[in-house]
Structures are given as structure tokens and as C-alpha cells.
N, C-alpha and C. Protein backbone atom coordinates (compact mmCIF):
# COMPACT_ATOMS: atom_id res chain seq x y z
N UNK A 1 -11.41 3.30 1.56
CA UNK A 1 -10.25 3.68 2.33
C UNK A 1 -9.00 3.51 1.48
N UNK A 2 -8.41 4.56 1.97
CA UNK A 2 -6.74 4.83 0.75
C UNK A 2 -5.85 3.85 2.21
N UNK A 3 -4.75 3.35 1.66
CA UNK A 3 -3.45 3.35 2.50
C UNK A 3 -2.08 3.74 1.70
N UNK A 4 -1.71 4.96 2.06
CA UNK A 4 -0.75 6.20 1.76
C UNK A 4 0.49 6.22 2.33
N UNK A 5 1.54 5.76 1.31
CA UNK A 5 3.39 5.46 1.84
C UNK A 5 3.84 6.58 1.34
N UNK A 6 4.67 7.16 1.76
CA UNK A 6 5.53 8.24 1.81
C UNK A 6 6.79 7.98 2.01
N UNK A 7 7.77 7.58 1.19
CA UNK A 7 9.08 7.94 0.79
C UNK A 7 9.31 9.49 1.44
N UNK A 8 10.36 8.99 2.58
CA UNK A 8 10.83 10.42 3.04
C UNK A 8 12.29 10.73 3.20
N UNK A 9 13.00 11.45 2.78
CA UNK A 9 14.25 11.79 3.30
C UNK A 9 14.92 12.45 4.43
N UNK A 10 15.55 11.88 5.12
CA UNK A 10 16.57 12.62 6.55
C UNK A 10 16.39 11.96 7.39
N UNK A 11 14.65 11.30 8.26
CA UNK A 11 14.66 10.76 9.27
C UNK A 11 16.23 10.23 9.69
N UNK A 12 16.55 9.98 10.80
CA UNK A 12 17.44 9.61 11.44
C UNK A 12 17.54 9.00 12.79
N UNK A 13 16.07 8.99 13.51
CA UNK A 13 15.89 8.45 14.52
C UNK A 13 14.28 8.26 14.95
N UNK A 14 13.95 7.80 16.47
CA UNK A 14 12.76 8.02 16.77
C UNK A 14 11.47 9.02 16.64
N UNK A 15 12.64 10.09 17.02
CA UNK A 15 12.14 11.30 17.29
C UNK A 15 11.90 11.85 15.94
N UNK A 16 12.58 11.60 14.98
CA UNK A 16 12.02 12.27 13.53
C UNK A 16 10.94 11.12 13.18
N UNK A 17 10.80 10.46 13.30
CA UNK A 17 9.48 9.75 13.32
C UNK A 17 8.02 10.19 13.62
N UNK A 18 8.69 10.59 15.09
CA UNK A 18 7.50 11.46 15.43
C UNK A 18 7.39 12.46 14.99
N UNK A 19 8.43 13.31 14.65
CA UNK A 19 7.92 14.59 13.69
C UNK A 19 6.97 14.43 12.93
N UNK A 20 7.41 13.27 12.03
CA UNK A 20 6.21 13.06 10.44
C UNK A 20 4.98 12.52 11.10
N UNK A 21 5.26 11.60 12.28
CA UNK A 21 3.68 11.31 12.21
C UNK A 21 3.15 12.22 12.77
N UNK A 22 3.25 13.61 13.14
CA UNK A 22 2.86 14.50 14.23
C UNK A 22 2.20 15.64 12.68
N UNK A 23 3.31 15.60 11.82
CA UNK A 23 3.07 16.64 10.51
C UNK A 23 2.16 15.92 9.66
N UNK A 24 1.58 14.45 9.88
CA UNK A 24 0.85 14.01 9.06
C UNK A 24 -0.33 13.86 9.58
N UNK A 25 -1.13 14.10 11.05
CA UNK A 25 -2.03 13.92 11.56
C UNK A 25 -2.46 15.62 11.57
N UNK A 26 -1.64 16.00 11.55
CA UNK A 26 -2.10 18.38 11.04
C UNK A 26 -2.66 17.95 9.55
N UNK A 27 -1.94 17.95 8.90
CA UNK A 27 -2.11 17.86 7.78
C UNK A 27 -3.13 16.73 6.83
N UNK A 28 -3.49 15.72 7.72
CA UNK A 28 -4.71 14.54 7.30
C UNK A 28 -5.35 14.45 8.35
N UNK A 29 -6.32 15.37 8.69
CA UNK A 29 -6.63 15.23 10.06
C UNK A 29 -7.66 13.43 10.68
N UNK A 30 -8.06 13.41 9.53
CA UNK A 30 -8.66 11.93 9.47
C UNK A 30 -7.48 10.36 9.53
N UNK A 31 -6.39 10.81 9.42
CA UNK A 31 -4.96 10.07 9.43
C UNK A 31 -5.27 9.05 10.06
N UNK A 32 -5.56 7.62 10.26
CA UNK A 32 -5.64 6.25 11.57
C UNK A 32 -4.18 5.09 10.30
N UNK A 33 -3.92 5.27 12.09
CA UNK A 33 -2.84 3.75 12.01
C UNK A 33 -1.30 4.57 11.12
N UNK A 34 -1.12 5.75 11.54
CA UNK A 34 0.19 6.41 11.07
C UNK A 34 1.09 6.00 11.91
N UNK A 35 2.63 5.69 11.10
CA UNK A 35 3.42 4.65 11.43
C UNK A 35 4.45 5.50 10.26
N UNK A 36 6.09 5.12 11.21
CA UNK A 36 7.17 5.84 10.01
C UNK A 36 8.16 4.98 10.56
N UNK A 37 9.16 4.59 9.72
CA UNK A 37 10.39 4.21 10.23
C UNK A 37 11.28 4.80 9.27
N UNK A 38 12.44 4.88 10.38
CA UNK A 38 13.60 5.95 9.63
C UNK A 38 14.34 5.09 9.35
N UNK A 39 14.65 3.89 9.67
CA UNK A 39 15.47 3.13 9.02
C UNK A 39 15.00 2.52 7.73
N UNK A 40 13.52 2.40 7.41
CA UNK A 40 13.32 2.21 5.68
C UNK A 40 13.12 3.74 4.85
N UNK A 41 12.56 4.69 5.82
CA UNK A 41 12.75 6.50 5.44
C UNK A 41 11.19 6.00 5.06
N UNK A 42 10.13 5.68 5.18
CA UNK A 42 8.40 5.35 4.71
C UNK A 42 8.23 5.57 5.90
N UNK A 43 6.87 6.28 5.67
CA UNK A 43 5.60 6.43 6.35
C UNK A 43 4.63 6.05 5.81
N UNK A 44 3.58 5.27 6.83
CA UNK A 44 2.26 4.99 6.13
C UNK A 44 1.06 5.50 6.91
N UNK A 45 -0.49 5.64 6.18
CA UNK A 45 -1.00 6.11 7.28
C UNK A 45 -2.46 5.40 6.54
N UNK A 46 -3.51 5.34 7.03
CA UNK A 46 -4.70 4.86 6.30
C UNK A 46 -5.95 6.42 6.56
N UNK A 47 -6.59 6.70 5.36
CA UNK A 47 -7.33 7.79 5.12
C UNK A 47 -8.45 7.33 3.75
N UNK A 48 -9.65 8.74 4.13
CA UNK A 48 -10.32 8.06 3.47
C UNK A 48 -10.82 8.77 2.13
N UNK A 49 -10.18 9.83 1.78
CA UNK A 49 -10.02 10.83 0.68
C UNK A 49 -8.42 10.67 0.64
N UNK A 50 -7.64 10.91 -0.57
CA UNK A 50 -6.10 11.04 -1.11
C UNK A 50 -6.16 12.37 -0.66
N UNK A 51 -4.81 12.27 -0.24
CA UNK A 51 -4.52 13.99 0.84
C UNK A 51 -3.98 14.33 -0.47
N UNK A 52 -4.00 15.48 -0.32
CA UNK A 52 -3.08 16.70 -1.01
C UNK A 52 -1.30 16.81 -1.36
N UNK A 53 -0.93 16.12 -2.51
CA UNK A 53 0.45 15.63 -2.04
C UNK A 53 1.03 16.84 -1.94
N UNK A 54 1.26 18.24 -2.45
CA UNK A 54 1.51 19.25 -2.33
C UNK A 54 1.37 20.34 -1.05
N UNK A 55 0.40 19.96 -0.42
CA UNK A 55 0.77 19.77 1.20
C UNK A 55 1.46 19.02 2.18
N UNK A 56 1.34 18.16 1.89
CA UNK A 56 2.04 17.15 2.77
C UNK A 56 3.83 17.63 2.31
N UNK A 57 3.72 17.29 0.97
CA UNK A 57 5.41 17.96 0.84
C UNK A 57 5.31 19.03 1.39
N UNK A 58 5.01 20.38 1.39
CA UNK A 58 5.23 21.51 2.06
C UNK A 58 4.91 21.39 3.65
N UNK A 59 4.20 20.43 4.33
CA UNK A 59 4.27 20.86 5.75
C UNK A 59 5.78 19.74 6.11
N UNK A 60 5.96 18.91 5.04
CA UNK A 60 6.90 18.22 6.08
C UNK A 60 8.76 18.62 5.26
N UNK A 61 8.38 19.25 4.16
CA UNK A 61 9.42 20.22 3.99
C UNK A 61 10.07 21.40 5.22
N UNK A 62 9.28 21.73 5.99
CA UNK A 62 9.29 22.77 6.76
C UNK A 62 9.35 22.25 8.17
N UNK A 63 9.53 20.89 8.37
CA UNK A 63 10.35 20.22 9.39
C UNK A 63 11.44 19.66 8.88
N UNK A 64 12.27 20.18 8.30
CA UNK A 64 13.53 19.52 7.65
C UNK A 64 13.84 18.41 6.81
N UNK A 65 12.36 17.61 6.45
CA UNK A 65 12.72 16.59 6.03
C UNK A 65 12.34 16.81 4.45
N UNK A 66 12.37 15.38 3.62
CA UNK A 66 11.93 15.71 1.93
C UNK A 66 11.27 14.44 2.05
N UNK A 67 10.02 14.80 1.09
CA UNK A 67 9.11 13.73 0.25
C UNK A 67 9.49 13.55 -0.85
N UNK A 68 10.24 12.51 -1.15
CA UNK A 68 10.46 12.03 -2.39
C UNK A 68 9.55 11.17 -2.92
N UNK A 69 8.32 10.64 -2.65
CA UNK A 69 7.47 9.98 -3.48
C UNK A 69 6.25 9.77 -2.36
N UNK A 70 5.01 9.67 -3.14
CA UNK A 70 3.78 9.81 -2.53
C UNK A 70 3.31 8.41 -3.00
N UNK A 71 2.97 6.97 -2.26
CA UNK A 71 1.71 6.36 -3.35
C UNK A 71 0.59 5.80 -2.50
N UNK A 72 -0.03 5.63 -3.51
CA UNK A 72 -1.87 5.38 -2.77
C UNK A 72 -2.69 3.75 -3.07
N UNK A 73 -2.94 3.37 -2.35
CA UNK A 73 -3.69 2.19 -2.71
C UNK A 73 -4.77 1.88 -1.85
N UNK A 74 -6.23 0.97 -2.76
CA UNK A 74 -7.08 0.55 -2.11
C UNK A 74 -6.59 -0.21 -0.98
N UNK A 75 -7.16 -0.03 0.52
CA UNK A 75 -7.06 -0.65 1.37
C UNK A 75 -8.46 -1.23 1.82
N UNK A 76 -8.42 -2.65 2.18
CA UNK A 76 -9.40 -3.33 2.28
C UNK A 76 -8.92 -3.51 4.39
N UNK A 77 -10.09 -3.73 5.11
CA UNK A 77 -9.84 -4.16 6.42
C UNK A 77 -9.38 -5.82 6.09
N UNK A 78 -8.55 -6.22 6.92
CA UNK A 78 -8.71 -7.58 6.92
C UNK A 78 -9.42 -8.49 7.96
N UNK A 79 -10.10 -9.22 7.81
CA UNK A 79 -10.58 -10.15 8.74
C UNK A 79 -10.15 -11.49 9.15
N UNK A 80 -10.63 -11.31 10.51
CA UNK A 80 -9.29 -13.01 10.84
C UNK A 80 -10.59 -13.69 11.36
N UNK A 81 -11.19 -14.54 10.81
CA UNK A 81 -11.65 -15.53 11.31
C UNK A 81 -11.40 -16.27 12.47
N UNK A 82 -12.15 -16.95 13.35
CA UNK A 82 -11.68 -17.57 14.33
C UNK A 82 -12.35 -18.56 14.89
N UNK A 83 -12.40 -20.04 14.60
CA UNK A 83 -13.36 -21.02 14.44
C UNK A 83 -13.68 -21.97 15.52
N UNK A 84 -14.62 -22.10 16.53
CA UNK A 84 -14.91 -22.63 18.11
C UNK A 84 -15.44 -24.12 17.38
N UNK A 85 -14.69 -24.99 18.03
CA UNK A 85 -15.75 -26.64 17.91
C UNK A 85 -15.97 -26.73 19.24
């Protein structure tokens, strides 16, 4: 499993939030746990092939906004232990 941040430009509120996570679940259709805030301008999403950064810029170009940087990293699940005496 990848977990995929997206540097985005314009967000400005809730609702452009939902744009990207709405343009990133078309566009990664496998997308779990997509999440954006416009006040840091990142989106993240967890997938299990690296999407296409050249799509993703072009579908979310074409909702007004800009991808200024794509990055990818191994994501591991985490586990929380939880110990009964």
C-alpha cells in the first residue's frame, strides 16, 4: 500500500475540499481514507498501485485548482495493541 500527498493550489474552503476528494476517488478509483485540507493546500489518500500523476494533475486542473507536487510512500497499517489482566 502507497500513501499519496498532493500539494494543491487554490483550495479555499470546505467545499473545495470536497472537490479534490470527489476528483480523486474518479480518478483512483481504489482511493481509501482521502482527506484534504485547504488550510495546509495537501491531500492525502491511501492506494495500492501509484496513480498516474499526469492524470490526477489534469482532472484536478479542470476543477480550477493546481498540483504542485505529487509524493508517495510505503504505508504500513498500524496496530494498537490492547492488553486485558
Amino acid at each position: 500500500m502507497l500513501k499519496v500527498t498532493l500539494k494543491i493550489e487554490g483550495m479555499m474552503c470546505g467545499m473545495c475540499e470536497a472537490h479534490i476528494n470527489d476528483v480523486i476517488r474518479k480518478v483512483v478509483p481504489d482511493a481509501k481514507k482521502v482527506k484534504s485540507s485547504y488550510a495546509k493546500g495537501v491531500s492525502t489518500f491511501i492506494c495500492e498501485e501509484e496513480p498516474d500523476k499526469e492524470e490526477i494533475t489534469a482532472a484536478i486542473a479542470e476543477t480550477g485548482y493546481t498540483l504542485q507536487a505529487m509524493d508517495t510512500e510505503e504505508y504500513t497499517k498500524k496496530i494498537i495493541w490492547i492488553v486485558l489482566d
